[in-house]
Protein backbone atom coordinates (compact mmCIF):
# COMPACT_ATOMS: atom_id res chain seq x y z
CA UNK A 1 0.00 0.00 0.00
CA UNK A 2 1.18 3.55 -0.87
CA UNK A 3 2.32 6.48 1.62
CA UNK A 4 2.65 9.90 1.72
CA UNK A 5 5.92 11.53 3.09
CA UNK A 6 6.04 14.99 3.93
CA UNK A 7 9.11 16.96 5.69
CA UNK A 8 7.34 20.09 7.26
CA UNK A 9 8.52 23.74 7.61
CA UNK A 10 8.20 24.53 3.81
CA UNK A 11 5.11 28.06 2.98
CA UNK A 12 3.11 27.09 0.15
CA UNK A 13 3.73 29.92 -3.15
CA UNK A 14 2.17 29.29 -6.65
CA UNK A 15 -0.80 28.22 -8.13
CA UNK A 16 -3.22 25.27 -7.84
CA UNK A 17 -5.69 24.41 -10.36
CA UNK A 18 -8.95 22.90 -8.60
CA UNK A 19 -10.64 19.78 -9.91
CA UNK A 20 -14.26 18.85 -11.15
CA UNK A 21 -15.86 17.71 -8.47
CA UNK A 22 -16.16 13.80 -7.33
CA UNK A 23 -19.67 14.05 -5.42
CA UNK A 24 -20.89 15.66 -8.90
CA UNK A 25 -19.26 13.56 -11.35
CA UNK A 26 -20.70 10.57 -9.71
CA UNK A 27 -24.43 11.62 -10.13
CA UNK A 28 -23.34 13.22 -13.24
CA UNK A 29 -21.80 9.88 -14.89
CA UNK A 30 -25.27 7.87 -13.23
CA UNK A 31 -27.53 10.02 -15.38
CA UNK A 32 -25.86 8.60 -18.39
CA UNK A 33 -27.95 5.47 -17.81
CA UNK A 34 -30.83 7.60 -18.53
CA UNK A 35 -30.34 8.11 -22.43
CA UNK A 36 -29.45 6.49 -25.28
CA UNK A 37 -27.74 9.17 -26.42
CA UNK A 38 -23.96 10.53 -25.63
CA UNK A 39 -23.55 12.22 -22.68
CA UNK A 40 -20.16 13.99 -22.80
CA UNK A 41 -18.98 15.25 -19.37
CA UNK A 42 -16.23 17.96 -18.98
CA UNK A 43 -14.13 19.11 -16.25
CA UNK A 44 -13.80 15.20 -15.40
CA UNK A 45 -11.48 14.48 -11.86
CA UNK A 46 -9.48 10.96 -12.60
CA UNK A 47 -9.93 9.53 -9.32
CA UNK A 48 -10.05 6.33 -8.28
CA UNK A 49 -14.13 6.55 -7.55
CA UNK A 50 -14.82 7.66 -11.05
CA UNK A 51 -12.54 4.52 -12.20
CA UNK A 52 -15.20 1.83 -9.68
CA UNK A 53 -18.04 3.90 -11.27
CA UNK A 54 -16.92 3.67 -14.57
CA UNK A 55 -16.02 -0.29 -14.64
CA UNK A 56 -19.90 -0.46 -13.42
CA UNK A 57 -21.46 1.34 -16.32
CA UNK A 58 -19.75 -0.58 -19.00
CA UNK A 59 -20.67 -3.48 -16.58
CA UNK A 60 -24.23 -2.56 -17.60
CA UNK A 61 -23.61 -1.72 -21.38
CA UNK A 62 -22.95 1.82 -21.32
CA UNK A 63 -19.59 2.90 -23.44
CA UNK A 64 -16.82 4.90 -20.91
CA UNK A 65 -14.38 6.93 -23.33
CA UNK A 66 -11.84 8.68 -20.71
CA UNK A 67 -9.76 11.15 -23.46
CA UNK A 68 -8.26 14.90 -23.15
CA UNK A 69 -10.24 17.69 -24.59
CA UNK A 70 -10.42 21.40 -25.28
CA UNK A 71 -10.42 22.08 -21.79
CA UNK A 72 -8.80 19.38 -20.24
CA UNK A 73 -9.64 16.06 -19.00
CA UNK A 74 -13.44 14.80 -20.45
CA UNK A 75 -14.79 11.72 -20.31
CA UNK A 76 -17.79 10.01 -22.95
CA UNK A 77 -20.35 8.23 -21.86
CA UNK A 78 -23.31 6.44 -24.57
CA UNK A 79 -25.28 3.45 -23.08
CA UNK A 80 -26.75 3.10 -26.67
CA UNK A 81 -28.22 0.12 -25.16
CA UNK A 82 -28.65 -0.99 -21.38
CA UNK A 83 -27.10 -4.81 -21.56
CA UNK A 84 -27.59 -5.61 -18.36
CA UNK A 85 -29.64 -4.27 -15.17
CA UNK A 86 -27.68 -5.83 -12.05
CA UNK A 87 -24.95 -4.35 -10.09
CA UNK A 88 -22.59 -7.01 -8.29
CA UNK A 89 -21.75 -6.39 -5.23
CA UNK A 90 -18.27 -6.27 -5.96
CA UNK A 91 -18.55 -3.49 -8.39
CA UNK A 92 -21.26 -1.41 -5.38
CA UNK A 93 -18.99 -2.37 -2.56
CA UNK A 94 -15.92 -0.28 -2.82
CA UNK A 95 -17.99 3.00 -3.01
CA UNK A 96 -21.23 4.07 -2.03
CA UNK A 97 -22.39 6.33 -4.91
CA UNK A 98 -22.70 3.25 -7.21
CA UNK A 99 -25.69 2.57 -5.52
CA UNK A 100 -27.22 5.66 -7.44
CA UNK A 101 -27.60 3.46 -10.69
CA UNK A 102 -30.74 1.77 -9.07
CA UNK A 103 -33.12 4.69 -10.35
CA UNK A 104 -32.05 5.32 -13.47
CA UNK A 105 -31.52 1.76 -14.52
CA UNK A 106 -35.85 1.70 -13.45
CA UNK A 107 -36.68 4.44 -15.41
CA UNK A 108 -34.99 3.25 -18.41
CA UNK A 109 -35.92 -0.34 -17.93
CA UNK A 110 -38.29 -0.52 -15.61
CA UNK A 111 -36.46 -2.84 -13.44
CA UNK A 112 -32.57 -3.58 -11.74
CA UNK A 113 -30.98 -5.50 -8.80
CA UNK A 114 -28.54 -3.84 -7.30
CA UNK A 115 -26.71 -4.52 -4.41
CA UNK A 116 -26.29 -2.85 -1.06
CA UNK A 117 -23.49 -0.54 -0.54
CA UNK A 118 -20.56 -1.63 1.47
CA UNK A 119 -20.56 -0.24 5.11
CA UNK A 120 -19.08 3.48 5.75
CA UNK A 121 -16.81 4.28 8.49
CA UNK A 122 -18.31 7.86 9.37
CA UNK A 123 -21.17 6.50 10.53
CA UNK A 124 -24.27 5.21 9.64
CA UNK A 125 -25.37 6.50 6.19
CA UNK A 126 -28.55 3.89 5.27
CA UNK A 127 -29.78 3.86 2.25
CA UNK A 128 -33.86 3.50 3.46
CA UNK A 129 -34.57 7.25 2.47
CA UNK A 130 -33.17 6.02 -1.50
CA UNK A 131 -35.84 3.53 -1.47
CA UNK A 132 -39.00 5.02 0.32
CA UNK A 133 -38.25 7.86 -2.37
CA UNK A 134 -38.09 4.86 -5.44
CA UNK A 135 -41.27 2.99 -3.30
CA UNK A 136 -43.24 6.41 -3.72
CA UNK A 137 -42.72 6.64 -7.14
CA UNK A 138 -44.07 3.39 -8.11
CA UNK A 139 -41.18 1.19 -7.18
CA UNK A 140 -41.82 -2.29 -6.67
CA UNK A 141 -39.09 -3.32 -4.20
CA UNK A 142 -37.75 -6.49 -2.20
CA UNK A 143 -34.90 -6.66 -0.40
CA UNK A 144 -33.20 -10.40 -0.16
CA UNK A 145 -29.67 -11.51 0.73
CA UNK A 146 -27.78 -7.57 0.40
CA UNK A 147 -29.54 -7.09 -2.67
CA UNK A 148 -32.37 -4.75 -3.56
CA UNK A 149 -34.48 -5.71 -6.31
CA UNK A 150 -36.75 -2.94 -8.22
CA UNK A 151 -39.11 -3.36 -10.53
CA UNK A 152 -41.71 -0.54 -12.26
CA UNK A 153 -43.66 -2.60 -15.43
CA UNK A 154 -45.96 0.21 -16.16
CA UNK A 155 -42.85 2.80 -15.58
CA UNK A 156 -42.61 5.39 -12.66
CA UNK A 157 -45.35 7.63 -11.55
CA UNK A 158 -44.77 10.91 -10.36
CA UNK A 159 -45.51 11.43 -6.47
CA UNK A 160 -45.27 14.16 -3.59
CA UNK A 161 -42.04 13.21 -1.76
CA UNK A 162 -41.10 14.98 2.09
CA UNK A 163 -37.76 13.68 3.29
CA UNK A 164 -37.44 13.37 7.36
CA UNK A 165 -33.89 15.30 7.04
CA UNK A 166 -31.80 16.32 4.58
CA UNK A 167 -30.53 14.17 2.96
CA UNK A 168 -27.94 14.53 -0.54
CA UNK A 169 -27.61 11.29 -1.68
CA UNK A 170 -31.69 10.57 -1.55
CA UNK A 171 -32.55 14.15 -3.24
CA UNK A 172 -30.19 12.91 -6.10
CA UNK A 173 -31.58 9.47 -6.45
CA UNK A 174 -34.90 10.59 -6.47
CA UNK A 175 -34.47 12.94 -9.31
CA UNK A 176 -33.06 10.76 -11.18
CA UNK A 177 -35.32 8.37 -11.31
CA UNK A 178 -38.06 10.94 -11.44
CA UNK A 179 -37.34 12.81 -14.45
CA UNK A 180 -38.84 10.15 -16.85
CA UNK A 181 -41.95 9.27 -14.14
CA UNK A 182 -44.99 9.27 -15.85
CA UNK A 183 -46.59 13.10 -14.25
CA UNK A 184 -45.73 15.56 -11.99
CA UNK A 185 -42.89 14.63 -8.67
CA UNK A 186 -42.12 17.54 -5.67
CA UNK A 187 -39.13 16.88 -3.50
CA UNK A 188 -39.62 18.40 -0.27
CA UNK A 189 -36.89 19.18 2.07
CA UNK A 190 -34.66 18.71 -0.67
CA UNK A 191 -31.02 18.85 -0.24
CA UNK A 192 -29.37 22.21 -1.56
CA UNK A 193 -25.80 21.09 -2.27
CA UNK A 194 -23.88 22.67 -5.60
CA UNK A 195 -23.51 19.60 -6.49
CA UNK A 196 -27.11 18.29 -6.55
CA UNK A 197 -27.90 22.36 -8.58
CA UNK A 198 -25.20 21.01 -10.96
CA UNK A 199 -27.33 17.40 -11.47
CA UNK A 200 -30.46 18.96 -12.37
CA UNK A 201 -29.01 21.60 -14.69
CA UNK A 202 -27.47 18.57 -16.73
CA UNK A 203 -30.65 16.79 -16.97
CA UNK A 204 -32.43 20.27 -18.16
CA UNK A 205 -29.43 20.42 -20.27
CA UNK A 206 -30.68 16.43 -21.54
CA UNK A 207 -34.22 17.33 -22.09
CA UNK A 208 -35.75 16.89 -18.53
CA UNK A 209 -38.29 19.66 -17.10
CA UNK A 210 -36.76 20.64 -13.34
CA UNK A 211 -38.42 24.01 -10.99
CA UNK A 212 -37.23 25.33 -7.60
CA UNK A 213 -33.03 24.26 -8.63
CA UNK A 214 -30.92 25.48 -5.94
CA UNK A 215 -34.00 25.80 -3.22
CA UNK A 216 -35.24 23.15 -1.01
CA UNK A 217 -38.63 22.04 -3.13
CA UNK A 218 -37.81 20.52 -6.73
CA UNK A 219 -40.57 20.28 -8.81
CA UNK A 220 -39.87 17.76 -11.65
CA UNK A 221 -42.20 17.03 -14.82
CA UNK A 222 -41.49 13.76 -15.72
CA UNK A 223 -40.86 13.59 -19.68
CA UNK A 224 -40.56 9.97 -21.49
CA UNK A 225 -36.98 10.56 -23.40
CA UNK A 226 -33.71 12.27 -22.35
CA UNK A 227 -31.45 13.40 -25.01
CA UNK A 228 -27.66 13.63 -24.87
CA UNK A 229 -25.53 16.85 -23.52
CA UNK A 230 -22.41 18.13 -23.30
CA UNK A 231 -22.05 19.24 -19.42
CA UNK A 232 -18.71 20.50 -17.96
CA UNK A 233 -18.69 19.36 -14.13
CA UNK A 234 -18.55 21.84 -11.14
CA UNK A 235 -15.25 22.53 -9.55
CA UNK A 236 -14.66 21.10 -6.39
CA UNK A 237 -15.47 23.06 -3.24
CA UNK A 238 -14.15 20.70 -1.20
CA UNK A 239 -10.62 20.16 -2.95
CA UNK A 240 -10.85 24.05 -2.96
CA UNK A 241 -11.24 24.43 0.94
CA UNK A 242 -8.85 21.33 1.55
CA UNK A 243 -5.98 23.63 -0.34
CA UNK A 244 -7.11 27.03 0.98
CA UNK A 245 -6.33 25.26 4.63
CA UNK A 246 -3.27 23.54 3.43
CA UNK A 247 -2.47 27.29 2.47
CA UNK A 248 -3.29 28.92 5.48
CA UNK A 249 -1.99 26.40 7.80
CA UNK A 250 1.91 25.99 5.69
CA UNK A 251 2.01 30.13 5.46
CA UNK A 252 2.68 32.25 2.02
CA UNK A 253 0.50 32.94 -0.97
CA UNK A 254 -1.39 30.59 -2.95
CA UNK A 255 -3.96 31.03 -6.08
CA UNK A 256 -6.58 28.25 -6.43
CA UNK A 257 -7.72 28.14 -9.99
CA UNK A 258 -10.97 26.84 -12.05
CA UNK A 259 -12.81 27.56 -9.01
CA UNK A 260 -15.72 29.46 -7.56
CA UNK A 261 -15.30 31.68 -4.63
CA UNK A 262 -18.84 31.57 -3.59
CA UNK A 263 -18.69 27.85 -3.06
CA UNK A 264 -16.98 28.14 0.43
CA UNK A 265 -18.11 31.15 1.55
CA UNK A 266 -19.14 29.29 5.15
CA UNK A 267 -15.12 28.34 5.12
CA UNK A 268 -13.42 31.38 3.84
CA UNK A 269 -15.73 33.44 6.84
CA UNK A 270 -14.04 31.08 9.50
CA UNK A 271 -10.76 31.36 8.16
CA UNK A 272 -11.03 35.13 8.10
CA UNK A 273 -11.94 35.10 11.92
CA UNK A 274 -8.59 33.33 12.05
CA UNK A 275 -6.34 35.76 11.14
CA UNK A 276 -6.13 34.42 7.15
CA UNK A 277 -6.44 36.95 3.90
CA UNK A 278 -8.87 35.12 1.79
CA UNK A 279 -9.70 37.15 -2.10
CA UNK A 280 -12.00 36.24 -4.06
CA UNK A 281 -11.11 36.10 -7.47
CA UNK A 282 -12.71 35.71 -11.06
CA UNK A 283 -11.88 32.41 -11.26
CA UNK A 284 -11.31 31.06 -7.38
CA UNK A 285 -9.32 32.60 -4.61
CA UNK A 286 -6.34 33.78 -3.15
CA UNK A 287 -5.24 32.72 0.06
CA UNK A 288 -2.40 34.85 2.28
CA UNK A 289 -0.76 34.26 5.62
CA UNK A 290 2.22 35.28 7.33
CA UNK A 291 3.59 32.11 8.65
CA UNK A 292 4.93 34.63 11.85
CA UNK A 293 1.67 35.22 12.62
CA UNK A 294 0.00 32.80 14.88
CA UNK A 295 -3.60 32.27 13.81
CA UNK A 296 -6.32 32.67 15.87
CA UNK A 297 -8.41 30.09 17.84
CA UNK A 298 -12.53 30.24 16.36
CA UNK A 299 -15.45 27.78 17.40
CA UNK A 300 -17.13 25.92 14.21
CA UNK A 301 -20.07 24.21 14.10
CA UNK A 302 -21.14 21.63 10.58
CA UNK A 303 -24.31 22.02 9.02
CA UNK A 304 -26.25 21.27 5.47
CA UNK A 305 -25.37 23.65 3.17
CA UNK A 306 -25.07 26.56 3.17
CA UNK A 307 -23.12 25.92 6.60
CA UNK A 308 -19.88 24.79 7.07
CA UNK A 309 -19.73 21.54 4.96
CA UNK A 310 -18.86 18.01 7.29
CA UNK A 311 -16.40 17.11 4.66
CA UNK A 312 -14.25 20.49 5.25
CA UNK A 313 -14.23 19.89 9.31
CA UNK A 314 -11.19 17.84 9.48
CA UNK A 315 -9.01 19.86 7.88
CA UNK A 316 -10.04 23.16 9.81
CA UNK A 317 -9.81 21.49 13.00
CA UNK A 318 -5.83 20.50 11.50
CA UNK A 319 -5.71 24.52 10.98
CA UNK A 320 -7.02 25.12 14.85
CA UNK A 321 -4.23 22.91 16.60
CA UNK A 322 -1.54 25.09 16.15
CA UNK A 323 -4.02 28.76 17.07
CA UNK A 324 -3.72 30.75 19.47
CA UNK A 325 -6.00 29.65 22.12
CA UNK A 326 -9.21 26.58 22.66
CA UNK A 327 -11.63 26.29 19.84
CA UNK A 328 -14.77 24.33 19.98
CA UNK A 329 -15.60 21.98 16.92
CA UNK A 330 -19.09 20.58 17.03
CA UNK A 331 -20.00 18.03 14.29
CA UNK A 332 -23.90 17.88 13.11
CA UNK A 333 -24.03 15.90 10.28
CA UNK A 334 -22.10 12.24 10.92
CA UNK A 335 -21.79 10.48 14.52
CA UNK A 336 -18.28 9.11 13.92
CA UNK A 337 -16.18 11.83 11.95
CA UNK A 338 -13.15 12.57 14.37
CA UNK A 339 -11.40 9.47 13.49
CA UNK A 340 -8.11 12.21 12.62
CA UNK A 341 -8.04 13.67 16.30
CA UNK A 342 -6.29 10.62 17.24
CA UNK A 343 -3.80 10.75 14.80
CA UNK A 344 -3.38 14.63 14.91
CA UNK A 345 -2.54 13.71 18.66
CA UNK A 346 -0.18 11.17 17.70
CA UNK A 347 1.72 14.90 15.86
CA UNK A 348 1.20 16.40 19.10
CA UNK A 349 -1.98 18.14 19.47
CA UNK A 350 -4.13 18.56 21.82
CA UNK A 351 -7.77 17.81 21.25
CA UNK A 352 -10.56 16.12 23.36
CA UNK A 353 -13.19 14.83 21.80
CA UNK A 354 -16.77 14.03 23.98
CA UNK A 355 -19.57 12.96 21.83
CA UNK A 356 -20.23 15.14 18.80
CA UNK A 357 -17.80 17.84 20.41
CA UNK A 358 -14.15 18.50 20.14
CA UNK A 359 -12.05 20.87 21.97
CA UNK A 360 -8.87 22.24 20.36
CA UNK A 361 -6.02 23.49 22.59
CA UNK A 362 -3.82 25.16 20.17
CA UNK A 363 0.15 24.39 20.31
CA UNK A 364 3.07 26.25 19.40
CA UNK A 365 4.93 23.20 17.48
CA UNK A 366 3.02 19.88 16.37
CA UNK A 367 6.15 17.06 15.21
CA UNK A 368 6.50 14.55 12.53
CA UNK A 369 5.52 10.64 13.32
CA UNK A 370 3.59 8.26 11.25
CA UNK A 371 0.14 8.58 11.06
CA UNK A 372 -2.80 6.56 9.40
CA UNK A 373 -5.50 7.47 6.87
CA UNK A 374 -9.01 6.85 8.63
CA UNK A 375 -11.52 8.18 5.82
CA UNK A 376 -11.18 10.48 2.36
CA UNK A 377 -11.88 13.62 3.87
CA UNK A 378 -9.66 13.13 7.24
CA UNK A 379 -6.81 11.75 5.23
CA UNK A 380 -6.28 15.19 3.47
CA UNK A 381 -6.39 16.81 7.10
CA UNK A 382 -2.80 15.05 7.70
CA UNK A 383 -1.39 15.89 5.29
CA UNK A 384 -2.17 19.66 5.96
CA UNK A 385 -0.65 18.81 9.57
CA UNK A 386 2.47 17.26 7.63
CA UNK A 387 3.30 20.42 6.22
CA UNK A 388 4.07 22.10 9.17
CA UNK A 389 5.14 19.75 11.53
CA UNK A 390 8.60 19.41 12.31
CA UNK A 391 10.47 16.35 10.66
CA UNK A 392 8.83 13.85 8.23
CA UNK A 393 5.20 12.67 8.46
CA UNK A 394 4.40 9.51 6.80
CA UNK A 395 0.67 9.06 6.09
CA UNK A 396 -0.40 5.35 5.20
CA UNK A 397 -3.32 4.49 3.90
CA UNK A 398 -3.29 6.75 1.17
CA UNK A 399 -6.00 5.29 -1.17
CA UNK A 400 -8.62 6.85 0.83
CA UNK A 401 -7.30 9.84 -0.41
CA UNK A 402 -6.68 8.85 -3.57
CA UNK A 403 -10.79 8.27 -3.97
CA UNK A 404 -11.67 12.17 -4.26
CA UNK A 405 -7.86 14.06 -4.45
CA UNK A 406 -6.32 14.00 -8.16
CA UNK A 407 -2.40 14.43 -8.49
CA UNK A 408 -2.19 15.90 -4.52
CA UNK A 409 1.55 15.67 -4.01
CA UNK A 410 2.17 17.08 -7.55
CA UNK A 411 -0.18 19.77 -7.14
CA UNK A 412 1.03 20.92 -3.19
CA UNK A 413 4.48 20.44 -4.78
CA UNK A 414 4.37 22.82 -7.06
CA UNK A 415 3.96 25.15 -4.69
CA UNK A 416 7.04 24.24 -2.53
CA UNK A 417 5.51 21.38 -0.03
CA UNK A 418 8.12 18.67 0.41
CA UNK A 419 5.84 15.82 -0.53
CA UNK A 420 6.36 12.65 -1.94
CA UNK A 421 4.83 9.34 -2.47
CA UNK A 422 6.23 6.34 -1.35
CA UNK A 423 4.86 3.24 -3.55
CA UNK A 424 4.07 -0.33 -2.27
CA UNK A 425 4.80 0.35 1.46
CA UNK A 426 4.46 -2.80 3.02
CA UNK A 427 4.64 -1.97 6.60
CA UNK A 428 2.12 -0.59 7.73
CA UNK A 429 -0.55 -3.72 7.51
């Protein structure tokens, strides 16, 4: 298994150009199932979620062309014809978001078995509120031996839909299958993500007739065809915020490209209150701190979007151990997502975690030691810590990050971070 190696002490100077976004791409790539014609997604991350996603489309007859366009990295997708409508578990297991194929393959086929997702290690994350949404739309469903099975012979029908909580991953699945349900489908309490505002303006951009984008009631007219589209995916606001900490914390100047200020605007306010120059530019940020300047200690508190995003809270509570003073972190949104304080201890901070609560006691130094990847979003978070603590870091572990962070040593490189990967690291088992 692969490491990370960083020797801390170096301020991060240059540019970084930010990626599509993963938790976009995903949905993005399931609509494909949806059409018979091309879909042609640009802006595409290479990562190794969009690889397990991929292998599972052509799995069920839909043609993956990965290639380099005008602007970059695109990727093809044309299930001409849907050859098959199960999902192995062994194709769902390694990531969650395959699951999402389930309501397209319905709507296009009226029926699929897919299996369960594998289990999640921050937290519970069921997938009931995916399949009461499918069950109100006409969804025939049984559940046997980790495998759902769906069927719809007369096609979907459109329904009135109020989700208990907010929930991302069941507002996506739901429009997806409900864009070719026979009538008219509300989602109340719908998530508000970017990333769900960037689904339903690719199926608009395929044919299908979606009100209310961007608020928390989607009204969807179910049509009986999608076409194809050419849709360029939505930068990534967490990759942005991961590097905009990775800045802050390391010290110097750094200029995050093919981005969109207003898509961490919960972040850059915290970061502010910490003593960090944040500017917005026209096509991301810049981010500014004098590494002699001890950052301040500020209480944070995750919440659905607009709030301060779960995925982001790892790698601000990195930025907090080494400000001035005791911050509060309270996390909202997943039961079991300080898996990193332990190994940010293990550097030499100072956190106590009780329940959904962590206190931060700022430190002057933290100090290089091995640490271990617990989760995608946490794994990033030591890394940041890597870069300023004194000595060498080793993070193992490393494909969790690998699942949502393209080229991260090359990109923190270039701006100075002494990063590298070490390949086929046996040790650490």
């Amino acid at each position: 298994m692969d490491s990370i190696a960083i020797t801390g002490g170096a301020q991060l100077n240059g540019i970084i150009p930010v990626s599509g976004a993963k938790n976009s791409a995903l949905k993005l790539m399931a609509a494909s199932i949806l059409t018979d014609q091309p879909l042609l997604l640009t802006n595409m991350p290479r990562l190794a979620d969009t690889k397990f996603l991929g292998k599972l489309l052509q799995a069920l007859g839909v043609e993956v062309t990965e290639r380099d366009g005008a602007d970059g990295q695109e990727t093809l997708f044309h299930g001409a014809t849907i050859s098959s409508t199960f999902a192995p578990y062994d194709l769902v297991r390694q990531m969650r978001a395959s699951f999402n194929v389930l309501g397209p393959l319905l709507a296009r086929t009226g029926e699929a078995k897919v299996s369960l997702p594998g289990g999640c290690t921050i937290g519970a994350r069921p997938v009931d509120l995916h399949l009461q949404a499918l069950t109100a739309l006409g969804a025939e469903i049984e559940l046997d031996e980790g495998y759902v099975t769906a069927r719809a012979p007369k096609g979907l029908r459109g329904a009135e839909i109020e989700f208990p909580f907010v929930s991302v991953g069941a507002t996506e699945h739901a429009m997806l299958a409900a864009v070719m349900a026979n009538g008219t489908t509300v989602l109340r309490k719908a998530a508000r993500e970017p990333e769900i505002g960037d689904l339903a303006r690719c199926l608009t951009a395929m044919g299908a007739k979606i009100d209310g984008i961007d608020t928390n009631v989607l009204t969807i007219t179910g049509v009986t065809s999608l076409g194809g589209a050419e849709w360029s995916v939505i930068p990534d606001r967490i990759e942005m915020g991961s590097y905009a900490v990775a800045a802050a914390m390391a010290g110097g100047e750094v200029r995050l490209t093919k981005a969109r200020a207003g898509l961490m605007t919960a972040l850059t306010e915290k970061m502010v209150a910490a003593g960090v120059e944040v500017t917005p530019t026209d096509d991301g940020v810049i981010v500014k701190r004098d590494p002699k300047q001890r950052l301040r200690a500020v209480n944070l508190e995750t919440e659905v979007y607009p709030g301060f995003a779960t995925d982001l809270q790892a790698q601000f509570m990195t930025l907090m151990t080494t400000a001035e003073g005791e911050s509060v972190i309270r996390e909202n949104i997943f039961e079991n997502r300080f898996m990193h304080a332990p190994e940010l201890a293990r550097l030499g901070a100072d956190i106590h975690v009780h329940a959904g609560e962590a206190v931060v006691k700022g430190v002057e130094v933290l100090h290089g030691a091995p640490v271990m990847a617990t989760d995608l979003r946490a794994s990033v978070s030591l890394v940041i810590a890597g870069l300023v603590a004194q000595g060498e870091t080793t993070v193992g572990r490393v494909y969790h990050l690998d699942r949502g962070f393209e080229r991260l040593e090359e990109k923190l490189g270039a701006c100075g971070a002494n990063i590298r990967r070490i390949t086929g690291d046996t040790h650490e088992h």
